[in-house]
Protein backbone atom coordinates (compact mmCIF):
# COMPACT_ATOMS: atom_id res chain seq x y z
CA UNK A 1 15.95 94.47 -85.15
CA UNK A 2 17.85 91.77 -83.48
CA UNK A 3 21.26 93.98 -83.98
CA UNK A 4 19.49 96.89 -82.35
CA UNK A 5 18.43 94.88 -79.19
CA UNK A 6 21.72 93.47 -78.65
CA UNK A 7 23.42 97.22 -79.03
CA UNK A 8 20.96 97.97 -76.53
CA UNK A 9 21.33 94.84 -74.21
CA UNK A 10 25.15 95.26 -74.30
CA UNK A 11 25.52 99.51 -73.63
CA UNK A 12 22.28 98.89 -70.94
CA UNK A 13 24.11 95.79 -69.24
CA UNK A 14 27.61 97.63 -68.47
CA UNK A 15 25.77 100.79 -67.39
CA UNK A 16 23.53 98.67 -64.85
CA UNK A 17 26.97 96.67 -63.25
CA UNK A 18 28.95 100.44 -63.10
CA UNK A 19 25.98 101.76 -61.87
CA UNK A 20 25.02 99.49 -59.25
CA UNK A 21 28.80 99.43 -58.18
CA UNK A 22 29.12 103.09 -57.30
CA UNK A 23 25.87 103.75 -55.96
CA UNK A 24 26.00 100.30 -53.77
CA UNK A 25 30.04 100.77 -53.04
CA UNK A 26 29.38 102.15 -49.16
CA UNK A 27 26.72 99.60 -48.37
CA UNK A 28 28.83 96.88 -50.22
CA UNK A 29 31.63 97.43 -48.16
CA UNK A 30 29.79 98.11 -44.84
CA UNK A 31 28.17 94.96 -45.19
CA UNK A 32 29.33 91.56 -43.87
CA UNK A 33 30.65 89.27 -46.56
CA UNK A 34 27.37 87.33 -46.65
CA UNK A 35 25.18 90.15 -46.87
CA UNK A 36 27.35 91.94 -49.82
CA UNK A 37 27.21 88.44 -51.67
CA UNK A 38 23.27 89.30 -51.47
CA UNK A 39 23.49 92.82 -53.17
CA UNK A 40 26.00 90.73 -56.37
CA UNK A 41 22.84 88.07 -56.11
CA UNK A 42 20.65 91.25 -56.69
CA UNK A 43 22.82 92.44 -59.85
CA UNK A 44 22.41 89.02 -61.43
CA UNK A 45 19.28 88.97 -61.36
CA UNK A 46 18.79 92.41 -62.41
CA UNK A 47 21.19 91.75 -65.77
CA UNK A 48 18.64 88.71 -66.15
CA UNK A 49 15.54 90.59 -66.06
CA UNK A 50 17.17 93.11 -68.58
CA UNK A 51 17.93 90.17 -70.82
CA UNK A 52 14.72 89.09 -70.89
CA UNK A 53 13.17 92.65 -71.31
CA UNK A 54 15.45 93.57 -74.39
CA UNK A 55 16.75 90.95 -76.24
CA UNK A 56 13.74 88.12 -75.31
CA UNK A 57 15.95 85.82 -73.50
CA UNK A 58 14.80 83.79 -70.92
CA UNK A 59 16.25 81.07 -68.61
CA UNK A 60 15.22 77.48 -67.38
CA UNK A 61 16.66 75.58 -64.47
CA UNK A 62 16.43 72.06 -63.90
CA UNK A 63 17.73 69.96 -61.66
CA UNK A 64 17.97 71.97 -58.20
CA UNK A 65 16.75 69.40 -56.16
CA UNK A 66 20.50 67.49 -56.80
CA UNK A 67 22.21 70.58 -55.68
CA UNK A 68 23.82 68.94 -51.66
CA UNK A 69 23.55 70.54 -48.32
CA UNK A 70 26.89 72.06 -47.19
CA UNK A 71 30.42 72.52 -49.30
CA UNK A 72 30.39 71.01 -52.61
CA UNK A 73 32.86 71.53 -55.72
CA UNK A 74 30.32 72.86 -58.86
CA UNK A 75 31.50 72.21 -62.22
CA UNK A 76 29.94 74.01 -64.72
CA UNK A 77 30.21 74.20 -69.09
CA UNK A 78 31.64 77.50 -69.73
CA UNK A 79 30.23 78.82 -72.77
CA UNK A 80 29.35 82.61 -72.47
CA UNK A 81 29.78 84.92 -70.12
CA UNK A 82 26.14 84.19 -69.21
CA UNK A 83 26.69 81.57 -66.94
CA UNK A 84 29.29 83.82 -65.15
CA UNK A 85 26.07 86.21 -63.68
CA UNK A 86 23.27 84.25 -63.91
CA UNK A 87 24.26 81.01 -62.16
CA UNK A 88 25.62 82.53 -59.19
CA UNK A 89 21.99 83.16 -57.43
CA UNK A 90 20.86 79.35 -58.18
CA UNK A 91 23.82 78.54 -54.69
CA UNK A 92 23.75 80.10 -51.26
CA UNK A 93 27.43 80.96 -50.55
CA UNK A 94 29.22 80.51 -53.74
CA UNK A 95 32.67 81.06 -54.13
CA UNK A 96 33.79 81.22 -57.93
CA UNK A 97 37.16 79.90 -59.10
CA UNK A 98 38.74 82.53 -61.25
CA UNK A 99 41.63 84.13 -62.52
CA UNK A 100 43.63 86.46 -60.66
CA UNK A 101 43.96 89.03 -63.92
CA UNK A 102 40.21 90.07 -62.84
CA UNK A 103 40.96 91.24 -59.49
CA UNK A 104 43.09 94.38 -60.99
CA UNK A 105 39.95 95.88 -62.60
CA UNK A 106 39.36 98.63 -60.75
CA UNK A 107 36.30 98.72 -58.71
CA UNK A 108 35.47 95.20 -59.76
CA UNK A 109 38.11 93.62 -58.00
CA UNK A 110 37.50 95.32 -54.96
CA UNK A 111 33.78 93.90 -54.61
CA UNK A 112 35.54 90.13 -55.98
CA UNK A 113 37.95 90.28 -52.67
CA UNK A 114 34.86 91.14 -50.43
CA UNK A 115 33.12 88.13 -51.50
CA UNK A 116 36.08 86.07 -50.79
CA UNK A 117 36.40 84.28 -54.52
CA UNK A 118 39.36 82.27 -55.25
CA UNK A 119 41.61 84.14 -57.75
CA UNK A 120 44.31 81.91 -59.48
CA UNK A 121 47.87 82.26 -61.29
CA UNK A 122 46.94 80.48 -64.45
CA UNK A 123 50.71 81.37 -65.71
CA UNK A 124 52.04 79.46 -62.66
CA UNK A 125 50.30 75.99 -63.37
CA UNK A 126 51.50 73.83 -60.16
CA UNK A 127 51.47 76.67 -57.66
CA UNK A 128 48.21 77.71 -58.97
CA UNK A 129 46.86 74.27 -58.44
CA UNK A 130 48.14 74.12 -55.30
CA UNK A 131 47.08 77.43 -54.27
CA UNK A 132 43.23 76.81 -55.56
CA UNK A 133 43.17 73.43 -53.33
CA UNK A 134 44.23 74.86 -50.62
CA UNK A 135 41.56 78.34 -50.81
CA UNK A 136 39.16 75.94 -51.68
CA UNK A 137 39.50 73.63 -49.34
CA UNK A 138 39.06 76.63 -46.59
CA UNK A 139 35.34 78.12 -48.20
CA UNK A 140 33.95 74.29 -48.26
CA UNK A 141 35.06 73.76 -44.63
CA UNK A 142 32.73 77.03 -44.27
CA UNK A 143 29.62 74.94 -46.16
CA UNK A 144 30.67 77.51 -49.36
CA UNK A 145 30.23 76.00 -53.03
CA UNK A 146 32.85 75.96 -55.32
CA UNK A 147 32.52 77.24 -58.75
CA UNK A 148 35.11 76.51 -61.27
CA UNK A 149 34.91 75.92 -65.26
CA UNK A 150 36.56 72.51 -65.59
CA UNK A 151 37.79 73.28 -69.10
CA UNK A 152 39.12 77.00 -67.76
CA UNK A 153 37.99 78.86 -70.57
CA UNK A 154 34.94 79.50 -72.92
CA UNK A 155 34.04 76.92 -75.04
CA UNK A 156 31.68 77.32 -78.28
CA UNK A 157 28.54 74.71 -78.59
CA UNK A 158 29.85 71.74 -80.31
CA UNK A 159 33.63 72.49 -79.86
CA UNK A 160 35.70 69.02 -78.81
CA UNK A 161 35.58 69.50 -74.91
CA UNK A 162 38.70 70.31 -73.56
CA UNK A 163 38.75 69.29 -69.60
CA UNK A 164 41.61 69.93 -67.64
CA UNK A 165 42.98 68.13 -64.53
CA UNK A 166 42.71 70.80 -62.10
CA UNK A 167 38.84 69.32 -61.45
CA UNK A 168 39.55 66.43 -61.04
CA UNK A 169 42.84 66.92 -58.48
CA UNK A 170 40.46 68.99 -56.41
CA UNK A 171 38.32 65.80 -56.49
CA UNK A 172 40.47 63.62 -54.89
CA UNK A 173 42.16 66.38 -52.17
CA UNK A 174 39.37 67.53 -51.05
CA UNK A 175 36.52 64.75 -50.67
CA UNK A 176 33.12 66.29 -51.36
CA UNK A 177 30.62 65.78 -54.12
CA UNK A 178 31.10 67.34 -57.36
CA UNK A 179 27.84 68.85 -59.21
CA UNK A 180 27.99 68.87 -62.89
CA UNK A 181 25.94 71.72 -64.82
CA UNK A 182 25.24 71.29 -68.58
CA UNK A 183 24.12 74.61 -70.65
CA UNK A 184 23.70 76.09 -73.96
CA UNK A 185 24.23 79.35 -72.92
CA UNK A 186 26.64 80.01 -76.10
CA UNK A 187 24.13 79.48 -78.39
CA UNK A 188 22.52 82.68 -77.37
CA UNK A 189 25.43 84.55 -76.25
CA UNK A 190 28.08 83.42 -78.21
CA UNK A 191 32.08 84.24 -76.98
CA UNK A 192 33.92 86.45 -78.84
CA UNK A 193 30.73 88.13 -80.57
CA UNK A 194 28.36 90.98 -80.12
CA UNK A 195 25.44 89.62 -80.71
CA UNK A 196 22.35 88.00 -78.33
CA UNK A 197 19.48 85.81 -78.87
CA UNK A 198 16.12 85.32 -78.28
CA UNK A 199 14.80 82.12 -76.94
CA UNK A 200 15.19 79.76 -73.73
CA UNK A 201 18.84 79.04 -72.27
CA UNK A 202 18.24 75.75 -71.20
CA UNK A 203 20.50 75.06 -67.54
CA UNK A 204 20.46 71.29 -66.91
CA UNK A 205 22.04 70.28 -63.33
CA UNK A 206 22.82 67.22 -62.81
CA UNK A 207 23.25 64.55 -60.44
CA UNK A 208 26.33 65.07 -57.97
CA UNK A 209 29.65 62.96 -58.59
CA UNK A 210 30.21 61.33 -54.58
CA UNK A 211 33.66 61.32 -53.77
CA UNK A 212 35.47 57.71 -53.42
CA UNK A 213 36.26 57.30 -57.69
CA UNK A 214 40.06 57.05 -59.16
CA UNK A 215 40.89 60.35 -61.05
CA UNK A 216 40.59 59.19 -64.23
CA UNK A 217 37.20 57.23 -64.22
CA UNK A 218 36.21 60.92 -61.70
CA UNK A 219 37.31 62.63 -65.06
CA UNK A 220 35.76 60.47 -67.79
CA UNK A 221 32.61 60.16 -65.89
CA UNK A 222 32.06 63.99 -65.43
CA UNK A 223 32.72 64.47 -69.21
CA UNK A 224 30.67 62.12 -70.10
CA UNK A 225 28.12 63.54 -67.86
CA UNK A 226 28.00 66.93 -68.96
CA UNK A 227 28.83 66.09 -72.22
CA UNK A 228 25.63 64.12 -72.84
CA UNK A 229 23.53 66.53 -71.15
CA UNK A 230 24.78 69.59 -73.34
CA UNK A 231 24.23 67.79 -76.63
CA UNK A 232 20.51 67.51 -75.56
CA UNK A 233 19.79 70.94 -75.06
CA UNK A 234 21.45 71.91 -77.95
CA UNK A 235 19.03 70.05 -79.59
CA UNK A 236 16.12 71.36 -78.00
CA UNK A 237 17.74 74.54 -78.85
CA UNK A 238 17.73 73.75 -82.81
CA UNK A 239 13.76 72.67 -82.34
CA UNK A 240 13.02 75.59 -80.33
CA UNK A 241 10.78 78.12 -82.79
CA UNK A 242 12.97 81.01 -83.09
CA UNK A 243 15.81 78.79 -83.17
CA UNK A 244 19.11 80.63 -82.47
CA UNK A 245 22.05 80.31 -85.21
CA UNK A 246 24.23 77.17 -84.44
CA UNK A 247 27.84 76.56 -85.07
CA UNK A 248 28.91 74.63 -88.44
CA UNK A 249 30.65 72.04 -86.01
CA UNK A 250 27.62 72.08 -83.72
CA UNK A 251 25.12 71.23 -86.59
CA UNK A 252 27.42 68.08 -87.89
CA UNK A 253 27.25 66.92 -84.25
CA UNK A 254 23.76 67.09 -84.15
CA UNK A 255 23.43 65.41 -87.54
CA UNK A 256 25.94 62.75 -86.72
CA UNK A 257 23.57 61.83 -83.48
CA UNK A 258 20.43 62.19 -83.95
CA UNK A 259 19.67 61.41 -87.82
CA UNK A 260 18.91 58.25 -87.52
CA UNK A 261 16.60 58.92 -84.50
């Protein structure tokens, strides 16, 4: 049964985003930036509602009260393409971090540029970084909130985290808080596979990072941060009664810290 919802889940959840896209397409683009972000804000929360419908899969959210007024960098755990969709309603201008390869999907890029996201050259490392600083820099002067992945890629549950500078170089150029978000997303959608999950994705956000810290403590402490946070609802994942499958390297984690509590 599980195999036949997530068939389902995954054939209903590309029809709904290529659906939506052409019959929305000559609002979308008739809209102001701000009001097309609303009809993408729409579509997330659509593709959650399916979720839930389907597979069983439901979302909690804690933490919004540390989310700051104005322009703010957001760093979020990349685990599953989950978090790409679902988080992006949570902020009220959002501007993801992402790279530039998306923007040549037909269609799909075109409703990316109306938005106003920040596309990057990941091939091009110090022009890219560069580039992103200076974009980003623009949307937060415009109260936006930056999105970005500070390990750039998807990362399975209990993988050794993998955080790159470009987070914490934005950090220092550009002077605003940075709001950590731990997740378990992966657990239920796992990267690279075609299955889904039933249970609760657990979305823990945490308390902002003010600017004013040295790079590397800025980098340690937002590891350690998210880090922390992850491992917990992993765990509440592996007590949670249907319990979703978790990772070999995930389970000796969880062994390793929390078998002597």
């Amino acid at each position: 049964m599980l195999v036949i919802r997530a068939l389902v889940f995954n054939i209903v959840f590309y029809l709904n985003l290529t659906i939506q896209m052409l019959v929305q397409t000559p609002l979308y683009f008739l809209l102001p930036r701000r009001g097309a972000l609303v009809i993408v804000k729409n579509w997330c929360r659509s593709s959650n509602w399916w979720h839930r419908l389907i597979v069983g899969t439901s979302y909690k959210v804690t933490g919004l009260e540390h989310i700051p007024d104005g322009g703010c960098i957001i760093a979020i755990k990349h685990q599953s393409m989950w978090e790409f969709y679902a988080i992006l309603p949570l902020f009220d201008d959002p501007a993801y971090v992402l790279k530039r390869e998306l923007m040549w999907i037909p269609l799909f890029g075109w409703y990316v540029a109306k938005t106003r996201m920040i596309p990057i050259n990941r091939g091009k490392r110090s022009k890219a970084m560069r580039d992103m600083t200076r974009q980003a820099a623009k949307e937060i002067k415009q109260g936006r909130q930056i999105l970005i992945y500070p390990e750039g890629t998807r990362r399975a549950p209990g993988a050794e985290p993998a955080y790159k500078y470009g987070i914490a170089h934005m950090y220092k150029e550009l002077n605003c808080p940075v709001l950590p978000i731990a997740l378990n997303s992966g657990l239920y959608w796992p990267r690279r596979k075609f299955m889904r999950y039933p249970g609760t994705i657990r979305v823990n956000i945490l308390e902002p990072i003010m600017p004013g810290l040295d790079t590397e403590t800025f980098q340690t402490e937002l590891q350690k941060r998210i880090e922390t946070s992850c491992l917990e609802l992993y765990k509440q994942a592996a007590d949670d009664n249907p319990a979703p499958p978790l990772p070999e390297p995930l389970k000796r984690l969880l062994k390793a810290q929390y078998q002597d509590k």
